[in-house]
Protein backbone atom coordinates (compact mmCIF):
# COMPACT_ATOMS: atom_id res chain seq x y z
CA UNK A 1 26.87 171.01 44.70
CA UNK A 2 29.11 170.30 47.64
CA UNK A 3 25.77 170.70 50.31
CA UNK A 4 25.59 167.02 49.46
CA UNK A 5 27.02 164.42 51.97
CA UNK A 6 27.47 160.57 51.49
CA UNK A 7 26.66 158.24 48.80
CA UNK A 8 24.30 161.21 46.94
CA UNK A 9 27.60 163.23 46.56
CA UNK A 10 29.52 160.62 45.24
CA UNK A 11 26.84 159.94 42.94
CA UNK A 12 26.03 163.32 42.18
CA UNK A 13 30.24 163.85 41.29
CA UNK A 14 29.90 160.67 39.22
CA UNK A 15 27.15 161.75 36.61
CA UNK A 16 28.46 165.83 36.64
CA UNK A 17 31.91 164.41 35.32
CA UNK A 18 31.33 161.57 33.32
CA UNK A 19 31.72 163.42 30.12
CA UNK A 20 35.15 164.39 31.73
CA UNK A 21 36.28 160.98 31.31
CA UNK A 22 36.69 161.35 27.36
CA UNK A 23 39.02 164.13 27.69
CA UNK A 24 41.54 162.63 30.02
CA UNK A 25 45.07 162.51 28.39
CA UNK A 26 47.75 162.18 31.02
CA UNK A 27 49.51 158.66 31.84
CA UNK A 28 51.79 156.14 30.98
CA UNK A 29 51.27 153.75 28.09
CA UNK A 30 48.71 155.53 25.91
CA UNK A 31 46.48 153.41 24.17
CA UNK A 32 47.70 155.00 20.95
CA UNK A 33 51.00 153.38 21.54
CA UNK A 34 50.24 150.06 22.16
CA UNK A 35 49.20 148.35 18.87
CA UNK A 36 51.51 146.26 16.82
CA UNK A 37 52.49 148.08 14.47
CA UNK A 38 53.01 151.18 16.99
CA UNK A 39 55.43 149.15 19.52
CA UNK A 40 57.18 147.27 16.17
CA UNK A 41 58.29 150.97 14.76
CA UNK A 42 58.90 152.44 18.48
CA UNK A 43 57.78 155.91 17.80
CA UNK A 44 55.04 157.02 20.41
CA UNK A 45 53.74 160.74 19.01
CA UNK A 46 50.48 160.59 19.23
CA UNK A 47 47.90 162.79 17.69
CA UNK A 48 46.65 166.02 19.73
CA UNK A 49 42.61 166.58 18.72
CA UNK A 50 43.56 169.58 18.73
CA UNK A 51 44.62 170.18 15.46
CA UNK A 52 45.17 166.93 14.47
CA UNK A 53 48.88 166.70 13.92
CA UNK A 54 51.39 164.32 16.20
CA UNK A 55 52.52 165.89 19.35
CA UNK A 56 50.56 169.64 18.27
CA UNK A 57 53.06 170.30 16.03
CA UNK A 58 51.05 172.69 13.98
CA UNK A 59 49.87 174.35 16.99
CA UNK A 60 53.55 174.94 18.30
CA UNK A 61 52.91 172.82 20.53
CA UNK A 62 55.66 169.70 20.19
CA UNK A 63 57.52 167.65 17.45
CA UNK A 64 57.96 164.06 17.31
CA UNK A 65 61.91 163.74 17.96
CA UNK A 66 64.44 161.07 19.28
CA UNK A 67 64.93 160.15 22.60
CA UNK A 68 68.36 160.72 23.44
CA UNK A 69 69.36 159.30 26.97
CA UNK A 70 72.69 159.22 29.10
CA UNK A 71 75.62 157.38 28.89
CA UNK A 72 77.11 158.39 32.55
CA UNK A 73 77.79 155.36 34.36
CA UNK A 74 75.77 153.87 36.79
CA UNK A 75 76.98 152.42 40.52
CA UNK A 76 77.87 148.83 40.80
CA UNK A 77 74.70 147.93 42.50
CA UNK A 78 73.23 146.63 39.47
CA UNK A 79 75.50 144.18 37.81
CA UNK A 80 73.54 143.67 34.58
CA UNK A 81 72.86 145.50 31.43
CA UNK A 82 69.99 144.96 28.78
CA UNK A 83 67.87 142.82 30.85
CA UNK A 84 65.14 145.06 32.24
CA UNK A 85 62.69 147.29 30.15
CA UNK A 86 63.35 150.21 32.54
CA UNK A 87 67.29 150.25 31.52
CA UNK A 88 68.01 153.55 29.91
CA UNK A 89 63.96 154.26 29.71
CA UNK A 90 62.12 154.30 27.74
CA UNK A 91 64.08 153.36 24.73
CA UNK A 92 63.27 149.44 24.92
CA UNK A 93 59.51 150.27 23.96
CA UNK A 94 60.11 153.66 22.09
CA UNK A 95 62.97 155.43 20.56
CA UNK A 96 60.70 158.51 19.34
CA UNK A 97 58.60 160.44 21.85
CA UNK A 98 56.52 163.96 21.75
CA UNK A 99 59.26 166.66 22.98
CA UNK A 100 56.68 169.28 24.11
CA UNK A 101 57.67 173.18 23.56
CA UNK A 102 56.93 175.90 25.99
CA UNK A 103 54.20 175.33 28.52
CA UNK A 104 52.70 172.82 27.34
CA UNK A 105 53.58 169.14 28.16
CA UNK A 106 51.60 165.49 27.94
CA UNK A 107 52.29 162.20 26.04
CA UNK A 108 50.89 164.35 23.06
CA UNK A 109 51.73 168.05 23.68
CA UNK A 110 48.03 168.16 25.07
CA UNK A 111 48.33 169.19 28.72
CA UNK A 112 50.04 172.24 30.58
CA UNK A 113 53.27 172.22 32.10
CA UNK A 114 53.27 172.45 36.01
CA UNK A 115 52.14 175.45 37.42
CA UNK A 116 50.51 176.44 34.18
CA UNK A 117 46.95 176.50 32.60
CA UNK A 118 44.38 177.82 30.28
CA UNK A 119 43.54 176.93 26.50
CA UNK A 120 47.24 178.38 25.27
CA UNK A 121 48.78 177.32 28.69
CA UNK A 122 49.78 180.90 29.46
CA UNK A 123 48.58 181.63 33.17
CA UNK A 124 50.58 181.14 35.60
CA UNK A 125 48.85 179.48 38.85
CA UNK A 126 50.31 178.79 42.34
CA UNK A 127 48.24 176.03 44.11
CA UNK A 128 48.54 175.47 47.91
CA UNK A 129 48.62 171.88 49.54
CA UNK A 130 46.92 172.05 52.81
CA UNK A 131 46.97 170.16 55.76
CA UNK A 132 44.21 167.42 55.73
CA UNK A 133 42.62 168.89 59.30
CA UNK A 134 42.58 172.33 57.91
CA UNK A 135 40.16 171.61 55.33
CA UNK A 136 36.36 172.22 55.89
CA UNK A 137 34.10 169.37 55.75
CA UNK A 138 33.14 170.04 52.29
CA UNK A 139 36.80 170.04 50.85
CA UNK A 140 37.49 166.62 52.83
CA UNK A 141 34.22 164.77 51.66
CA UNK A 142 35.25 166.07 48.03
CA UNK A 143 38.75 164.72 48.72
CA UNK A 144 36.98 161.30 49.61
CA UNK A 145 34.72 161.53 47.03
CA UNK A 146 37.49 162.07 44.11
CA UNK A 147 39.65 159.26 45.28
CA UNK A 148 36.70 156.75 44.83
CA UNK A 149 36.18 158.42 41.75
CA UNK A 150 39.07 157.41 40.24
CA UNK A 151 39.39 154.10 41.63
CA UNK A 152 35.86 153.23 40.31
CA UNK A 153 36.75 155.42 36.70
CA UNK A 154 38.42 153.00 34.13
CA UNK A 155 41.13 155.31 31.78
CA UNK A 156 39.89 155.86 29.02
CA UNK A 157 43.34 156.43 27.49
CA UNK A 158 45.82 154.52 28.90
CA UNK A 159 46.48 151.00 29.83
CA UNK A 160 49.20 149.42 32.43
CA UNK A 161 51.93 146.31 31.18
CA UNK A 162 50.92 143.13 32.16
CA UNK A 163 54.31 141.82 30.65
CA UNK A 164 57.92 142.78 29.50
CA UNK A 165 59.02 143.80 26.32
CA UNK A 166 60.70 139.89 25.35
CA UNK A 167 56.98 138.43 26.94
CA UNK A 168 55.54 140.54 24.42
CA UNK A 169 58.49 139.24 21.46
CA UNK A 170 59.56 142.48 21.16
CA UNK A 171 55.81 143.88 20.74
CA UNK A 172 54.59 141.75 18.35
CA UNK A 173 52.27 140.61 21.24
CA UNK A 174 50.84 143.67 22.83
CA UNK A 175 50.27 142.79 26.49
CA UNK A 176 48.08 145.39 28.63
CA UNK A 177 45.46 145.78 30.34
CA UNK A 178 42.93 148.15 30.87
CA UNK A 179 43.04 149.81 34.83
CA UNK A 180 41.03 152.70 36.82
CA UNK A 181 42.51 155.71 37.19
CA UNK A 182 43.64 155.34 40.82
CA UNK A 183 45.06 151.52 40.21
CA UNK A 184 46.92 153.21 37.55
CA UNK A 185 49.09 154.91 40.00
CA UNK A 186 49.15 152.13 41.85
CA UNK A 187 50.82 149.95 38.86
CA UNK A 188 53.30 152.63 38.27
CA UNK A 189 54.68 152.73 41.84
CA UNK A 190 55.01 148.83 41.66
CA UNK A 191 56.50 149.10 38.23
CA UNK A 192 59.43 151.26 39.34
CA UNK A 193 60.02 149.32 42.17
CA UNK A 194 59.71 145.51 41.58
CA UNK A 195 62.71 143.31 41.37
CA UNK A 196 64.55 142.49 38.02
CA UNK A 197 63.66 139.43 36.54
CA UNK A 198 66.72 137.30 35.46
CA UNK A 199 64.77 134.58 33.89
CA UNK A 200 62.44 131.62 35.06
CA UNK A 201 60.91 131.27 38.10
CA UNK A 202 62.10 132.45 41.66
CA UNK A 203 65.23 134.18 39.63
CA UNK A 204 65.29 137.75 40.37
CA UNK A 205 67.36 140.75 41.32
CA UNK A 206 66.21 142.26 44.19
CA UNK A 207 68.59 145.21 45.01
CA UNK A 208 67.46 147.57 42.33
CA UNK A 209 64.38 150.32 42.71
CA UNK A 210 63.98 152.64 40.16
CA UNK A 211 62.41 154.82 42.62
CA UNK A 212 63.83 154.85 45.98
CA UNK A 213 66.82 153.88 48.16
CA UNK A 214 69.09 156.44 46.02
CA UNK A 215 69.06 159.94 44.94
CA UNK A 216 65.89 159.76 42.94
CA UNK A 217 63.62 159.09 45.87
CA UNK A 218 62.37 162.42 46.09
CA UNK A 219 62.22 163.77 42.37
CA UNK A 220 60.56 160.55 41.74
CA UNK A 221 57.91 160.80 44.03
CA UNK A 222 57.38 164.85 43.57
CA UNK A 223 56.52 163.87 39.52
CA UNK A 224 54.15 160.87 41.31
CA UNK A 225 52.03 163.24 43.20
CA UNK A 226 52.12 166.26 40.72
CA UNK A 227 50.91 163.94 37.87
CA UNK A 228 48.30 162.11 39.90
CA UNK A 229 47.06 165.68 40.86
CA UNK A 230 46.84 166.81 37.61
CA UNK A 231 45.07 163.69 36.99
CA UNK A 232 42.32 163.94 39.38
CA UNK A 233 41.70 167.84 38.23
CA UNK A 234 41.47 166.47 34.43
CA UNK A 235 38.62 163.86 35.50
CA UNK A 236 36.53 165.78 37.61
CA UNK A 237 37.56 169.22 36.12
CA UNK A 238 38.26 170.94 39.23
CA UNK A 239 41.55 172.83 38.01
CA UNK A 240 41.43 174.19 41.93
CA UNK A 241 41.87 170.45 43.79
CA UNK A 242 44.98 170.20 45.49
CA UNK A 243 46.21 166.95 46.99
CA UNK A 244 46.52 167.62 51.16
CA UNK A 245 49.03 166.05 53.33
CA UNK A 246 48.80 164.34 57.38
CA UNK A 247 51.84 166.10 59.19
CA UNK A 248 52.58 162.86 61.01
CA UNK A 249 55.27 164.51 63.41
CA UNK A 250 55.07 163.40 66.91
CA UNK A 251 51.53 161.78 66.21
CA UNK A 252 50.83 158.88 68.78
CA UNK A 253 48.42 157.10 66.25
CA UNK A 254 47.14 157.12 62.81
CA UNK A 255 45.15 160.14 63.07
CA UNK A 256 43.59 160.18 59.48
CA UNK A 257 42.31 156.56 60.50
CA UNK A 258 38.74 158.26 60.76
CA UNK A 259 35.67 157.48 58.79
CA UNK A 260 34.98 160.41 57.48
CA UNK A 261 38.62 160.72 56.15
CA UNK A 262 40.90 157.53 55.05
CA UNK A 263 38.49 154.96 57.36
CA UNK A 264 38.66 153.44 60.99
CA UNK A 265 39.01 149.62 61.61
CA UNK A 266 36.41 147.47 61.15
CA UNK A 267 35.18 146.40 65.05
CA UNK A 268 34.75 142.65 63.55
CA UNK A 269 38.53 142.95 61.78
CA UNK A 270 41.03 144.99 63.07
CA UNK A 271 43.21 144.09 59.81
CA UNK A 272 40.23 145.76 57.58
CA UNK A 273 38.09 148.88 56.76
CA UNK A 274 34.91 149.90 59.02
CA UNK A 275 32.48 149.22 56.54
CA UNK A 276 31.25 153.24 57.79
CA UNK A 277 34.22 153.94 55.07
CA UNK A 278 34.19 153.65 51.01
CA UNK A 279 37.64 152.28 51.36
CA UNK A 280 36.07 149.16 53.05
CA UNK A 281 35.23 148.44 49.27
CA UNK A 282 38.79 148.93 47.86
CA UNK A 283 40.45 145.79 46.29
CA UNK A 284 44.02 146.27 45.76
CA UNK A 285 46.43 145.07 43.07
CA UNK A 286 49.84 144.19 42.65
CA UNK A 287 50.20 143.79 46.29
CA UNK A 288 52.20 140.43 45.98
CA UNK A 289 55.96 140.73 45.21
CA UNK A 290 56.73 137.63 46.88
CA UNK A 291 54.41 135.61 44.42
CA UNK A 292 55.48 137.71 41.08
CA UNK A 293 58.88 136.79 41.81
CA UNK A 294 58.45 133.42 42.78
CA UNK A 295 56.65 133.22 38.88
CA UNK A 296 59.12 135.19 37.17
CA UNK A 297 55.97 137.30 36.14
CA UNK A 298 54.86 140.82 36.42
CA UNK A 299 51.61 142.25 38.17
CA UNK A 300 48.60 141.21 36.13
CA UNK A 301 46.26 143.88 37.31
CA UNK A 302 43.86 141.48 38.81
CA UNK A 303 42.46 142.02 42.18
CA UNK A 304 44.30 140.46 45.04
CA UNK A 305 41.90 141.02 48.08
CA UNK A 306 40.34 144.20 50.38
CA UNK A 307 43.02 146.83 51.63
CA UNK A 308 44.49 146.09 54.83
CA UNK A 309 45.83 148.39 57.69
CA UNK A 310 45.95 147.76 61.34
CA UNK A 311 48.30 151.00 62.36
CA UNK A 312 50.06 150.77 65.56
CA UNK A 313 50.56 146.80 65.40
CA UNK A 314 53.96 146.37 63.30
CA UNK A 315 56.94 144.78 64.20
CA UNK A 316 58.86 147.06 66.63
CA UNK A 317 61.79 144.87 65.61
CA UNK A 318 61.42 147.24 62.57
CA UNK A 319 60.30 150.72 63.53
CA UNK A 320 59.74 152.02 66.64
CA UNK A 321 56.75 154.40 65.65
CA UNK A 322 55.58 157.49 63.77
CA UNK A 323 58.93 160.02 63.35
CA UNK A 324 59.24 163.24 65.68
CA UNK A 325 59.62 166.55 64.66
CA UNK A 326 63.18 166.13 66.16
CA UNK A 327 64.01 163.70 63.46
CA UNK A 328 62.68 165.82 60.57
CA UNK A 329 64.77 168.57 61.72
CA UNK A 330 67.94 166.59 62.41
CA UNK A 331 67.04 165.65 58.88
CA UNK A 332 66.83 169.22 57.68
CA UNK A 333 69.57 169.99 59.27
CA UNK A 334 72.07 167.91 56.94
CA UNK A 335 73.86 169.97 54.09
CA UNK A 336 74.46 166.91 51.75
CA UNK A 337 71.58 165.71 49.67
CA UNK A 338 73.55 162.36 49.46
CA UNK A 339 76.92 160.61 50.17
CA UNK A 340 78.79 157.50 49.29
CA UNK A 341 77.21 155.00 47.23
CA UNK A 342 74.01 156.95 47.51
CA UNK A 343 72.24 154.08 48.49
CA UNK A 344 70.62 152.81 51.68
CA UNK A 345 74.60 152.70 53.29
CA UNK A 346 74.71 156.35 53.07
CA UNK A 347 76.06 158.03 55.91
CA UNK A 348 74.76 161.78 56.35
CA UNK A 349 72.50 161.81 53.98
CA UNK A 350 69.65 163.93 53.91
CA UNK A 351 67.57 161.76 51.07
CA UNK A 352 68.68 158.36 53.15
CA UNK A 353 67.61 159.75 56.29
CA UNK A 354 64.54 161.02 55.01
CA UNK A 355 63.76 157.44 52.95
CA UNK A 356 64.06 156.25 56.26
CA UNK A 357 67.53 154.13 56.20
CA UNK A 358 69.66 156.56 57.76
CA UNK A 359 69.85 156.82 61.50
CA UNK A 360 67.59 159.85 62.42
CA UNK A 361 69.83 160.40 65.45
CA UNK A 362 73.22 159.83 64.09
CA UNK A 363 72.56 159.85 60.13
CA UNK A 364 74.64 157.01 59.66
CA UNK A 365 73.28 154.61 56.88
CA UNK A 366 71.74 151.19 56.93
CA UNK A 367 70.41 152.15 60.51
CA UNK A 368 68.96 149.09 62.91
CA UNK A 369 65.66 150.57 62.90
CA UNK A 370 63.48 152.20 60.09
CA UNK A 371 62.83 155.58 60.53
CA UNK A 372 61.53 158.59 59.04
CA UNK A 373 59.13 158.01 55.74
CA UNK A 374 59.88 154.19 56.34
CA UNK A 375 58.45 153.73 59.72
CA UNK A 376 55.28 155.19 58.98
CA UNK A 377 54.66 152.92 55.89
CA UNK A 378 56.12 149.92 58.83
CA UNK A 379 53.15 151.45 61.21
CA UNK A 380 50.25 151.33 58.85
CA UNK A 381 50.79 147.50 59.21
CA UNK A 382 49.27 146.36 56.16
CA UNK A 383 48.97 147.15 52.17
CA UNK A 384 50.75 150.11 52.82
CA UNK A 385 53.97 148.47 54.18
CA UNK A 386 54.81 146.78 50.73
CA UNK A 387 56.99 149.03 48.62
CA UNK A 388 55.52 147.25 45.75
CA UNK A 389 52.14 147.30 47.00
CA UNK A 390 51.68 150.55 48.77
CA UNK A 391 49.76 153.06 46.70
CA UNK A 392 46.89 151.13 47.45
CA UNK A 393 46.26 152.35 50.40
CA UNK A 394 45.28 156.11 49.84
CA UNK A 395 46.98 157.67 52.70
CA UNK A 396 50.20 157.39 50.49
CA UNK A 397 49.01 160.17 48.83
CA UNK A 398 48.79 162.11 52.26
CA UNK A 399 52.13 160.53 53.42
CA UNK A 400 53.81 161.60 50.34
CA UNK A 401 52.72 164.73 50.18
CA UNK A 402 54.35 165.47 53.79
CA UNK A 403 57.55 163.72 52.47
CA UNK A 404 57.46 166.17 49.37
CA UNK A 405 56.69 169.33 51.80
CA UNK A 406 60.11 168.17 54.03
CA UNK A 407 61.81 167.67 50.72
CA UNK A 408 60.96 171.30 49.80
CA UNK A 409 61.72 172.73 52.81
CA UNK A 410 65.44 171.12 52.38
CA UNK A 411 65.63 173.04 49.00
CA UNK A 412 64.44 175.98 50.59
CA UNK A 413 67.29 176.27 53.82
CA UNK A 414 70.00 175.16 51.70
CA UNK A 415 69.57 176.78 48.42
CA UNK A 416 71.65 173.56 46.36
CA UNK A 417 72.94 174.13 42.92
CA UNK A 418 71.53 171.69 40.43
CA UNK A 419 74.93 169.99 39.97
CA UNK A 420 74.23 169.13 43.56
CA UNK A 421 72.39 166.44 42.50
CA UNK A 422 74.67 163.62 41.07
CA UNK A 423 75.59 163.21 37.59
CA UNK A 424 77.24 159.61 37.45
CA UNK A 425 77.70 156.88 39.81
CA UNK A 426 74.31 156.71 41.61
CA UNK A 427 71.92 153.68 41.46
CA UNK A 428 70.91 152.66 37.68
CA UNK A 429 68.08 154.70 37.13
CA UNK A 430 69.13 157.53 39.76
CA UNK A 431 71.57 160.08 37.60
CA UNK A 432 70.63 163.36 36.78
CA UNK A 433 70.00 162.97 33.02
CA UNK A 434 68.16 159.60 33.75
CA UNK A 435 64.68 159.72 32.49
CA UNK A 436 62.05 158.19 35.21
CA UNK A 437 60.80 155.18 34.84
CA UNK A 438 57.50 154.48 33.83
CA UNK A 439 56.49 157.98 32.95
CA UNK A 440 55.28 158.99 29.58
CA UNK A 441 56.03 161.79 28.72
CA UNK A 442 59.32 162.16 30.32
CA UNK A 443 60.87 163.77 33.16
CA UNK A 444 64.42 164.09 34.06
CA UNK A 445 65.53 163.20 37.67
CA UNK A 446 67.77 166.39 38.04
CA UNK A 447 64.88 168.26 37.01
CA UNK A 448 63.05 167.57 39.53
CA UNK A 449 65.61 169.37 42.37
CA UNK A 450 63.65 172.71 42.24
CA UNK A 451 61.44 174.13 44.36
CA UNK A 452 57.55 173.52 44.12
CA UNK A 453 57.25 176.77 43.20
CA UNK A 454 59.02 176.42 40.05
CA UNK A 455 56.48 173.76 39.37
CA UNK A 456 53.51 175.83 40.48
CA UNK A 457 52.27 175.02 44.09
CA UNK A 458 53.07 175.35 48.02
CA UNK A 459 52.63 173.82 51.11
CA UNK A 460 50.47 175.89 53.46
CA UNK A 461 52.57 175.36 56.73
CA UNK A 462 55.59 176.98 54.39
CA UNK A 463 53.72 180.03 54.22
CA UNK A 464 53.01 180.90 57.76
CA UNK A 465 56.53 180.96 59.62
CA UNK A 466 54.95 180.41 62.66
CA UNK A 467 54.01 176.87 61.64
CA UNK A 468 57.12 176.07 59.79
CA UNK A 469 59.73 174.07 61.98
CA UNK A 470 62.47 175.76 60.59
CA UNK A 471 62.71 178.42 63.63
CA UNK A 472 65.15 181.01 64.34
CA UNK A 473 65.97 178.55 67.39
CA UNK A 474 66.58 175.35 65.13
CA UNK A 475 69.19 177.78 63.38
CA UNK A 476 71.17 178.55 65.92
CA UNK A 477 71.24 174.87 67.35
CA UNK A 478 71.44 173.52 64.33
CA UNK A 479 75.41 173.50 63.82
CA UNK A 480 75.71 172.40 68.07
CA UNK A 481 73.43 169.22 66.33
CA UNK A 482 75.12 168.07 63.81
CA UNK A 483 78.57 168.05 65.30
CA UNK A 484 77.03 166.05 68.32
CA UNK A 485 75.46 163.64 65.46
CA UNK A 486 78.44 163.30 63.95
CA UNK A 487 80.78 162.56 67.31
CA UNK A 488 77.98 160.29 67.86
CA UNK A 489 77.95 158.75 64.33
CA UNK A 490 82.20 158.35 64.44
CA UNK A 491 81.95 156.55 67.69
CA UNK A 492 79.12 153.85 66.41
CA UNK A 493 80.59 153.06 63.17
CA UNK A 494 83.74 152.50 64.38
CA UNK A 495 81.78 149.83 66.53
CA UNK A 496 80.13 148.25 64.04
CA UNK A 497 80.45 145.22 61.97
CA UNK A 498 81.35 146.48 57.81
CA UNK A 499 78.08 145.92 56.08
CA UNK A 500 78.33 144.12 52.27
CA UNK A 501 75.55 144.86 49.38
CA UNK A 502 74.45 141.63 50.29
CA UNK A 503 73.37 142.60 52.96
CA UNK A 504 71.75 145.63 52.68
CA UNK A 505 68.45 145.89 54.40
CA UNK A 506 66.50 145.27 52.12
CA UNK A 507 63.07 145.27 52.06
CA UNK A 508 60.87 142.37 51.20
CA UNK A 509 57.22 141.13 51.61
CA UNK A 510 55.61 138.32 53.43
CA UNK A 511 52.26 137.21 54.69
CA UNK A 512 51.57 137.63 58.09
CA UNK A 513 48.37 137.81 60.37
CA UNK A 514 48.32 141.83 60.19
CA UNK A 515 48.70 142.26 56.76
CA UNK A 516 49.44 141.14 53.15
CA UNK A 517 52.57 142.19 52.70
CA UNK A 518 54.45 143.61 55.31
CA UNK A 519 58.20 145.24 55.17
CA UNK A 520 60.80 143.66 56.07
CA UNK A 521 64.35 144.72 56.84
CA UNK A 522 67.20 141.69 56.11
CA UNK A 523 69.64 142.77 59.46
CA UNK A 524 72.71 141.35 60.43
């Protein structure tokens, strides 16, 4: 089937799975859940076809129980309690959920855990996530071909939130709306990242993410990319795909920029696709914070324009470029997962230097430049450099997955305890018993600080020591490093001005020439 090239493969992949489409049963808000009377008793246990009982329950497979969620105190970042629907998720829309039992897992007990499959979810499967220039032609115009699948594939089974909970009077007014597949991702990552909204227009809270600048960065983002996997292999039913990642280390330009993989720039628009690439047709959504917030109003789901990227033309006042192997292994090189606050001041901080807002050279936090997974969302110069906005452009999913494979290779050299991972006092929404916003069913931040192959894959260049970067020399220089880093890192701060919350460098969107919504770093 894969002999086929161009628009005949896409169209051949389009009428072999469309009967896949029914059977697709994996994302937040289920359209079960959304009716009146649903949202108005807030119990979401939907019925498995299976056998026709909520949450499988006479399969074994789940009951319908209360969601309990933690009282451990959050850090002082977030001055405000019972404002915003992701506070102590997901109890403002549902009190009741499916707790799944075994291997099995899904809004409604349907799916397979991680790392498992078959009918009764007993076979256990690793999966391997290869680099993007290692796979044959074939598996790259199959890659292509799913993505545009699912952005051109409306879910059947789930809806996004056009609104909050008190928009919708406490769900007596269902507001949804039905999205593709793909733009369903890309509503989730804006969802767990937009500002709080105080009330009224231009009234919002902008130093809160559910997802990133604190601990839950990288557990956040591994359940992102396992679930949108999982996704893609439910609509096309290839249980073998496996997302594949760009190792962007030392890379002088956007390499994947290629029409045969995530598309060159148009000659006519440097800002936009080459029309030689399907993503020339790509409109994104919820690409414009600036506007939401301005309103007081959430992402509507309509479509805001084509996906931008002109790599290579950002602000240097921002990032310098693509990272270095040298900064992923300074990175790897730091024993504490987080420090501090366990924000974006965090000095020494693996997570912060990874996010990008620690100094790759010194690690200190809240560093002049962007670095690491930052800078190369700053160098794709367009949809991509919105936090909001970003999962439009596809090569977050290749970006990510690198992030993820650095993330694992942390795990991996310094073997961390899962009380490692903070308890109490991180970010609202960044704890270890803190369930992650907007996923249904739920996950648990601290579960997440595991190795992939507790949850079933691997990253190819892990396998083969000779690709790894973690070498016998990086060992033995490693310790020589970080004392040098942190002479270095004593020396600066005691040179530099104290930095307030208020002034955080935070990261904001506005419209410039080279893209929609570009990052922006607040420095003093």
């Amino acid at each position: 089937m894969f002999g086929f090239t161009g628009n005949r493969m896409r169209s051949l992949i389009l009428l072999t799975f469309s009967l896949q489409l029914l059977k697709s049963t994996y994302e937040q808000f289920p359209r079960q859940c959304i009716t009146r009377e649903v949202l108005g008793s807030k119990e979401c246990c939907p019925v498995w076809e299976g056998d026709g009982s909520a949450c499988g329950a006479r399969s074994g497979r789940g009951v319908c129980g209360d969601v309990v969620v933690s009282d451990q105190p959050d850090g002082l970042q977030y001055p405000f309690k019972g404002i915003d629907d992701r506070e102590r998720w997901p109890t403002v829309f549902f009190n009741r959920t499916c707790r799944c039992l075994q291997n099995f897992m899904g809004h409604n007990c349907g799916d397979c855990s991680f790392g498992y499959f078959g009918t009764n979810c007993a076979e256990r499967r690793e999966s391997i996530r290869k680099n993007i220039f290692h796979l044959s032609a074939t598996e790259r115009q199959k890659f292509i071909s799913y993505l545009n699948l699912a952005k051109n594939t409306m879910s059947q089974d789930y809806v996004m939130a056009t609104g909050t909970y008190s928009e919708m009077n406490n769900g007596t007014m269902p507001m949804f709306l039905n999205v593709s597949i793909y733009d369903l991702f890309v509503w989730m990552h804006f969802y767990v990242s937009r500002h709080a909204m105080l009330g009224g227009t231009n009234n919002v809270w902008r130093q809160v993410d559910f997802g990133h600048w604190a601990p839950a960065f990288l557990p956040w983002h591994r359940v992102y990319l396992l679930r949108w996997e999982h996704e893609i292999r439910k609509l096309t039913g290839d249980a073998s795909f496996t997302i594949p990642y760009w190792d962007w280390r030392d890379a002088q330009d956007c390499e994947v920029c290629t029409d045969d993989l995530m598309g060159s720039q148009s000659r006519l628009n440097p800002n936009l696709i080459s029309p030689s690439s399907v993503f020339s047709s790509w409109k994104v959504i919820c690409s414009r914070a600036p506007e939401y917030s301005m309103r007081g109003v959430l992402c509507d789901g309509r479509e805001e324009g084509p996906l931008l990227r002109n790599p290579g033309k950002h602000d240097r006042n921002l990032a310098v470029g693509l990272p270095t192997a040298a900064n992923v292994e300074f990175a790897l090189n730091l024993a504490q997962y987080d420090t501090g606050d366990m924000d974006i001041t965090a000095n020494m901080s693996f997570r912060n230097t990874l996010e990008g807002f620690g100094d790759p050279q010194t690690g200190l936090g809240s560093a002049a430049k962007l670095g690491m997974h930052a800078a190369v969302h700053v160098f794709m110069n367009g949809s991509m450099s919105s936090v909001q906005g970003s999962a439009n452009d596809p090569i977050f999913i290749l970006h990510h997955a690198f992030v993820d494979s650095i993330y694992e290779q942390w795990l991996r050299r310094h073997q961390p305890d899962k009380s490692h991972y903070p308890t109490t006092n991180a970010p609202i929404g960044h704890n270890s018993e803190y369930y992650m916003a907007p996923f249904i069913p739920l996950y648990r931040n601290g579960d997440y600080f595991l190795s992939s192959k507790d949850m079933g894959y691997e990253y190819s260049y892990l396998q083969d020591p000779g690709e790894s970067t973690f070498t016998y020399f990086s060992l033995c220089t490693s310790v020589l490093a970080i004392w040098l880093a942190a002479v270095r890192a004593c020396v600066l701060q005691r040179t530099r001005t104290p930095r307030g919350p208020e002034k955080q460098p935070l990261i904001i969107s506005t419209d410039t020439e080279g893209s929609s919504d570009s990052y922006r770093a607040m420095m003093s």
